[in-house]
Every structure is written in C-alpha cells, then in structure tokens.
C-alpha atoms as a PDB file:
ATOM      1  CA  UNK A   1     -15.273  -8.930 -21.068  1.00  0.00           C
ATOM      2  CA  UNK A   2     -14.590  -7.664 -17.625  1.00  0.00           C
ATOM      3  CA  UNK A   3     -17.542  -5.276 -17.693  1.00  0.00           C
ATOM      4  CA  UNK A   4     -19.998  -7.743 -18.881  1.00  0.00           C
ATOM      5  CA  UNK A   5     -19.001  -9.933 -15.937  1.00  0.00           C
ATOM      6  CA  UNK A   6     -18.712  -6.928 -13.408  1.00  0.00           C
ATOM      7  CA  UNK A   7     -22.671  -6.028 -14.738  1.00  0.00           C
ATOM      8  CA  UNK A   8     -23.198  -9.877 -14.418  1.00  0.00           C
ATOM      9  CA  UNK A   9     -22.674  -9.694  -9.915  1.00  0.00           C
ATOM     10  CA  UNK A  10     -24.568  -7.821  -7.543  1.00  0.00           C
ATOM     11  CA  UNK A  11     -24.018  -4.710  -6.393  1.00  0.00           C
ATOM     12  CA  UNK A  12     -22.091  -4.944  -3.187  1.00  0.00           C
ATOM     13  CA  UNK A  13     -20.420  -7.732  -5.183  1.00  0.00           C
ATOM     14  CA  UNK A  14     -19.240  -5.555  -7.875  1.00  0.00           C
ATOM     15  CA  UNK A  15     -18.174  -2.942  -5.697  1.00  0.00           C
ATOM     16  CA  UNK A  16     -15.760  -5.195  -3.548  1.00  0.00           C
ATOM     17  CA  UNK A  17     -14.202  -6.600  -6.508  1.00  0.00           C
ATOM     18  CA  UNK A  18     -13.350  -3.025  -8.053  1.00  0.00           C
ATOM     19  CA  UNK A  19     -12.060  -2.514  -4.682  1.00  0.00           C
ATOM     20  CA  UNK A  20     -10.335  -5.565  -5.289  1.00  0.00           C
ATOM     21  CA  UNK A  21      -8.766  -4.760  -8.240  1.00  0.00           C
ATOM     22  CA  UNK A  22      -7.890  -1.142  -7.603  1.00  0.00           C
ATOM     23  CA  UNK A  23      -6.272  -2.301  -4.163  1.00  0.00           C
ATOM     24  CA  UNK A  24      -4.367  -4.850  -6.214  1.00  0.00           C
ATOM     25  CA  UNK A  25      -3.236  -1.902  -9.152  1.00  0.00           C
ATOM     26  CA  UNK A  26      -2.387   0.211  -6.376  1.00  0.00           C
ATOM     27  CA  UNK A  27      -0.769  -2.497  -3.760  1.00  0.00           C
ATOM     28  CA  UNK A  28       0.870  -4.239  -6.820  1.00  0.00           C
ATOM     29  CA  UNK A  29       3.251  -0.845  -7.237  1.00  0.00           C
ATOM     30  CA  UNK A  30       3.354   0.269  -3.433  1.00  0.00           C
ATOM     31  CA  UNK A  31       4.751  -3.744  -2.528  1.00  0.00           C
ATOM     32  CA  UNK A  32       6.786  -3.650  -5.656  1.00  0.00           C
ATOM     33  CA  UNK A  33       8.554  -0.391  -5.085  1.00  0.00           C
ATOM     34  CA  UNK A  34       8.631  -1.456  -0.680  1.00  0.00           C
ATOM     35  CA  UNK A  35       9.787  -5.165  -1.544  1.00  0.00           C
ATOM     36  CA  UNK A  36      12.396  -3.442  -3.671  1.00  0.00           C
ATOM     37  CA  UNK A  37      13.932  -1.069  -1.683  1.00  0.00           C
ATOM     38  CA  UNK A  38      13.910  -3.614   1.748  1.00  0.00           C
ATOM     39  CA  UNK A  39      16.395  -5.494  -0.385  1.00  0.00           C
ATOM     40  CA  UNK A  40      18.090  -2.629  -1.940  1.00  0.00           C
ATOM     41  CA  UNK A  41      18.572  -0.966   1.941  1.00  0.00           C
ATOM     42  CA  UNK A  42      19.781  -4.614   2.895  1.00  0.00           C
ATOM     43  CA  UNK A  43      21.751  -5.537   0.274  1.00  0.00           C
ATOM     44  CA  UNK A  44      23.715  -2.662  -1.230  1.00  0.00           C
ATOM     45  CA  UNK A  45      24.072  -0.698   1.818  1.00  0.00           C
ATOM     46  CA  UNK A  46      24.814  -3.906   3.843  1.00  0.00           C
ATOM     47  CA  UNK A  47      22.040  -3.081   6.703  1.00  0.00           C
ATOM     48  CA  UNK A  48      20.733  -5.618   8.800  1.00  0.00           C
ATOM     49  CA  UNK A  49      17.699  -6.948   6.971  1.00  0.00           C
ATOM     50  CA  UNK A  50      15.149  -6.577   9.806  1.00  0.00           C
ATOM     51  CA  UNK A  51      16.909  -2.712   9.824  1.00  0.00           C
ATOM     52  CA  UNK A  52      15.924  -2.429   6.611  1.00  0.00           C
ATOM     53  CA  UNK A  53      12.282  -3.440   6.273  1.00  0.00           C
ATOM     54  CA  UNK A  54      11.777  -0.794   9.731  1.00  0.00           C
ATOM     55  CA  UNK A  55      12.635   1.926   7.236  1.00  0.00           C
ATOM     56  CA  UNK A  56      10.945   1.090   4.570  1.00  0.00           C
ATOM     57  CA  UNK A  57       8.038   0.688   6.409  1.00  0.00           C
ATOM     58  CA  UNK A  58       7.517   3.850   7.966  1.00  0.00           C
ATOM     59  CA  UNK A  59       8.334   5.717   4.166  1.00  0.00           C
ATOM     60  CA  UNK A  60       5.674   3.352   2.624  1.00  0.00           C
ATOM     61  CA  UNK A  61       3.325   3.215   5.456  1.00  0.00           C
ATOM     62  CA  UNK A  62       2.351   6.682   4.427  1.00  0.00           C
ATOM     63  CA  UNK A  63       2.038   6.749   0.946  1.00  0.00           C
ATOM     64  CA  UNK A  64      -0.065   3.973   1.270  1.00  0.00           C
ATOM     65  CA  UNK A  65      -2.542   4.930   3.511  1.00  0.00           C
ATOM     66  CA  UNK A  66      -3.030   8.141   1.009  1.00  0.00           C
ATOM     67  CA  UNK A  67      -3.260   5.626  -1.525  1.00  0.00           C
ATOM     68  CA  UNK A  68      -5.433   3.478  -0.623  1.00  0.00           C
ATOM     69  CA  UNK A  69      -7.666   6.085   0.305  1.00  0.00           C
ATOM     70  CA  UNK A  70      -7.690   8.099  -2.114  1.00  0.00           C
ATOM     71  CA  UNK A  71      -8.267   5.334  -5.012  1.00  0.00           C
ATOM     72  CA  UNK A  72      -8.410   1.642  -3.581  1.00  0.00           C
ATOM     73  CA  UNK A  73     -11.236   2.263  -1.310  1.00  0.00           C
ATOM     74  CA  UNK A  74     -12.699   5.341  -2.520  1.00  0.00           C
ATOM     75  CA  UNK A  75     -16.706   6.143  -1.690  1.00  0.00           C
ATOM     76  CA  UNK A  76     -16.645   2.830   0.776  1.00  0.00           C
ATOM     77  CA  UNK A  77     -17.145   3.756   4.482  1.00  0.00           C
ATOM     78  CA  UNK A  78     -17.249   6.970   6.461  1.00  0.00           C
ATOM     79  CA  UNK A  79     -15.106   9.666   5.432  1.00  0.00           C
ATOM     80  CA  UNK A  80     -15.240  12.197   8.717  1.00  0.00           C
ATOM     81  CA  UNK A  81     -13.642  10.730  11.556  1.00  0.00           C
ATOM     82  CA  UNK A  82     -10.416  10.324   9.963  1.00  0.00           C
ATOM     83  CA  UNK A  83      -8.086  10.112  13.254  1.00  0.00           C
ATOM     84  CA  UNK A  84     -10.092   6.887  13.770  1.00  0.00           C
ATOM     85  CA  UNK A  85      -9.628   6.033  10.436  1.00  0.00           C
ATOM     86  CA  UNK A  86      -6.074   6.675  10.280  1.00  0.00           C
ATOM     87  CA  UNK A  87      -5.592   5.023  13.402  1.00  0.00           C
ATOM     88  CA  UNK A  88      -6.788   1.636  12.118  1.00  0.00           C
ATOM     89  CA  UNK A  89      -5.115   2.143   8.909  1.00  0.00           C
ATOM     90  CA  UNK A  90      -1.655   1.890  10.881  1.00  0.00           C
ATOM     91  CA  UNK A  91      -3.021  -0.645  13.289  1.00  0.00           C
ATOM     92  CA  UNK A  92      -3.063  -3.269  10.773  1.00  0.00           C
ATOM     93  CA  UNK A  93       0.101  -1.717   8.655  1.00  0.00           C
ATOM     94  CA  UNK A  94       2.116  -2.530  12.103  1.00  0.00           C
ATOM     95  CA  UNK A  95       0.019  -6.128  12.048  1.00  0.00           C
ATOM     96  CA  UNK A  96       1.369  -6.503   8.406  1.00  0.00           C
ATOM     97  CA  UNK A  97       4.986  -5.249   9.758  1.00  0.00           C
ATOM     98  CA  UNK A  98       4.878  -7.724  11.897  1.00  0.00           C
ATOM     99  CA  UNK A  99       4.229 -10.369   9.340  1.00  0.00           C
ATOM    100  CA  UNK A 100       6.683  -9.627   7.071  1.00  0.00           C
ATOM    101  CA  UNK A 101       9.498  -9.210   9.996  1.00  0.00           C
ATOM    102  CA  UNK A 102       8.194 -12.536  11.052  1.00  0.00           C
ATOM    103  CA  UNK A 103       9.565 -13.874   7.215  1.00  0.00           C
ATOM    104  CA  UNK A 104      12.675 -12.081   7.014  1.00  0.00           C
ATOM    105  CA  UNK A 105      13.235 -13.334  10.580  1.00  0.00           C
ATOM    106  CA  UNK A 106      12.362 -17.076   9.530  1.00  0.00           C
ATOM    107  CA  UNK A 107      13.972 -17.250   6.221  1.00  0.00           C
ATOM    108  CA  UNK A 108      17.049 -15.064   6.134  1.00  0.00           C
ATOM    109  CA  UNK A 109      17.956 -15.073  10.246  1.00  0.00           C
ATOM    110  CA  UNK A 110      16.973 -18.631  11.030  1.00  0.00           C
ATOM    111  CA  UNK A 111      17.274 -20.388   7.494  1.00  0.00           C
ATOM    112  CA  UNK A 112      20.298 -18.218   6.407  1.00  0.00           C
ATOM    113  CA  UNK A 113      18.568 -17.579   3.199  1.00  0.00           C
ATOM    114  CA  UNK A 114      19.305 -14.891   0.907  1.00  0.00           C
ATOM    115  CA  UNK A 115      17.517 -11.604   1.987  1.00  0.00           C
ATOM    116  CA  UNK A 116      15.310 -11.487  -1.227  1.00  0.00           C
ATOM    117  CA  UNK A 117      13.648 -14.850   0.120  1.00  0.00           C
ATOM    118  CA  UNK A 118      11.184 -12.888   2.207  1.00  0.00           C
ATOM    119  CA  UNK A 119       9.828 -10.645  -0.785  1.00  0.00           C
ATOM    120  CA  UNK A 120       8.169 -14.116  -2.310  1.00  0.00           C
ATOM    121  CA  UNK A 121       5.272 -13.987   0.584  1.00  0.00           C
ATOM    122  CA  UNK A 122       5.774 -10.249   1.156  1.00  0.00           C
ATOM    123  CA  UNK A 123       4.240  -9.820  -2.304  1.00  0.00           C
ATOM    124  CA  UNK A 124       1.714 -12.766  -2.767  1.00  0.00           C
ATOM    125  CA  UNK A 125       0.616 -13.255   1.193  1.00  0.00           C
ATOM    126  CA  UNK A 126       0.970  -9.915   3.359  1.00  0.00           C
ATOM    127  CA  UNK A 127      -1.354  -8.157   0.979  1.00  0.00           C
ATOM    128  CA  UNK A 128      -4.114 -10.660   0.984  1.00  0.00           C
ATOM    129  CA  UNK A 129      -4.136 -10.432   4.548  1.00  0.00           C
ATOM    130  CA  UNK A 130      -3.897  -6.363   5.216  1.00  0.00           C
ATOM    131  CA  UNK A 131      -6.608  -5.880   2.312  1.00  0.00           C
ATOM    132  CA  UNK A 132      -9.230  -8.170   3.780  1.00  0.00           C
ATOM    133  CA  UNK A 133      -8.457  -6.364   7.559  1.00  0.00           C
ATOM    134  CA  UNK A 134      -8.296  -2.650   5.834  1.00  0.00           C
ATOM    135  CA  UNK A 135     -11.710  -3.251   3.983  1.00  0.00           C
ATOM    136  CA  UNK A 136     -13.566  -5.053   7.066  1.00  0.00           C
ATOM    137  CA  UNK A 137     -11.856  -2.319   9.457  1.00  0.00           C
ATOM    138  CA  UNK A 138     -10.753   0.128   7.929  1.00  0.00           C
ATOM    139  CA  UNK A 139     -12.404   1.479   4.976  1.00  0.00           C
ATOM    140  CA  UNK A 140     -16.184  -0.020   6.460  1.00  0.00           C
END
C-alpha cells in the first residue's frame, strides 16, 4: 500500500517523503531517547531543568547529525564541503535548543508545571520545525 502510493507521486515528491519518513524513524528514537533523559537528568538527579536539556543537547546533537546524515537525508544535497555542512547542521540544532529551552522555560519555570510538560511539544513541534530548516538548509 505504501509503495503503490509512493510510485503514485512524482519524483522529487517521493523522494522528500522517504526523507520524511526516514527523518521521522530516525528523529522518532533520537527525541525519544533526548526527551527521556532531559527528564531523567532533571528529575532523578534533581538538576535544574534548563541544566538538564544543555546536556542532553550537546550528547544528542552529535549523534544526530551522524544520523541524519547517514540515513534521513542520504543521496540529497552535496556531500564535499562538509564543515559547511556541519556548520548548518548545528546552526539550526542551537535554533531548535532554543525552542525547546523556550518550553521548559514557559511551562515548568513560569507555569510551575511538572518538568515532563515540555517533552509534549519537544516531541510533536521541535522536529517539524528543525526537519523542514535541515532539508531546505542543510541537506540541499
């Protein structure tokens, strides 16, 4: 079923929506595993929450740039300047930093919320965003 309707749209199409879904297969584990262990850092080891999503970033940030390039995007965009690439790639992780410090800011250190409040839009927003800027930036 998903092949016929892969065959069924264009080429360039096709190809962003693989990208699509491997991004998602890929980004669904990386933001499960990140989203996880912000809480875990915050919560059982009683570090400030902000604290805690600064080291997780920079472990994650990492694995998911090899990641992503390796499977999500593979065979889109140029593959030889990769200080430029790499460059971008943690231009718009810091953007996507910023986002999610912007939630755990908003709902656990303004609203007093519980610090698993931010992982809702940490896992269903941030990634919309950073996939649409890694594939028009990125990955072009």
């Amino acid at each position: 079923m998903i092949n016929s309707a892969l065959n069924n749209l264009g080429h360039e199409r096709r190809t962003v929506v693989l990208q699509l879904l491997r991004y998602a297969l890929a980004g669904i584990a990386i933001t499960l595993a990140a989203a996880a262990s912000y809480w875990a850092i915050a919560e059982l080891l009683h570090v400030d929450p902000m604290v805690s999503y600064a080291i997780v970033f920079l472990v994650f940030s990492g694995i998911s740039y090899v990641t992503h390039g390796e499977f999500s995007f593979r065979g889109h965009g140029e593959r030889d300047r990769h200080h430029i690439r790499m460059g971008r790639f943690f231009a718009i992780n810091v953007l996507g930093f910023l986002v999610n410090q912007g939630f755990i800011w908003l709902l656990v250190k303004q609203l007093d919320g519980p610090t698993w409040w931010p992982t809702i839009p940490m896992i269903f927003l941030t990634p919309l965003i950073t996939f649409a800027l890694h594939r028009r930036f990125v990955y072009a």
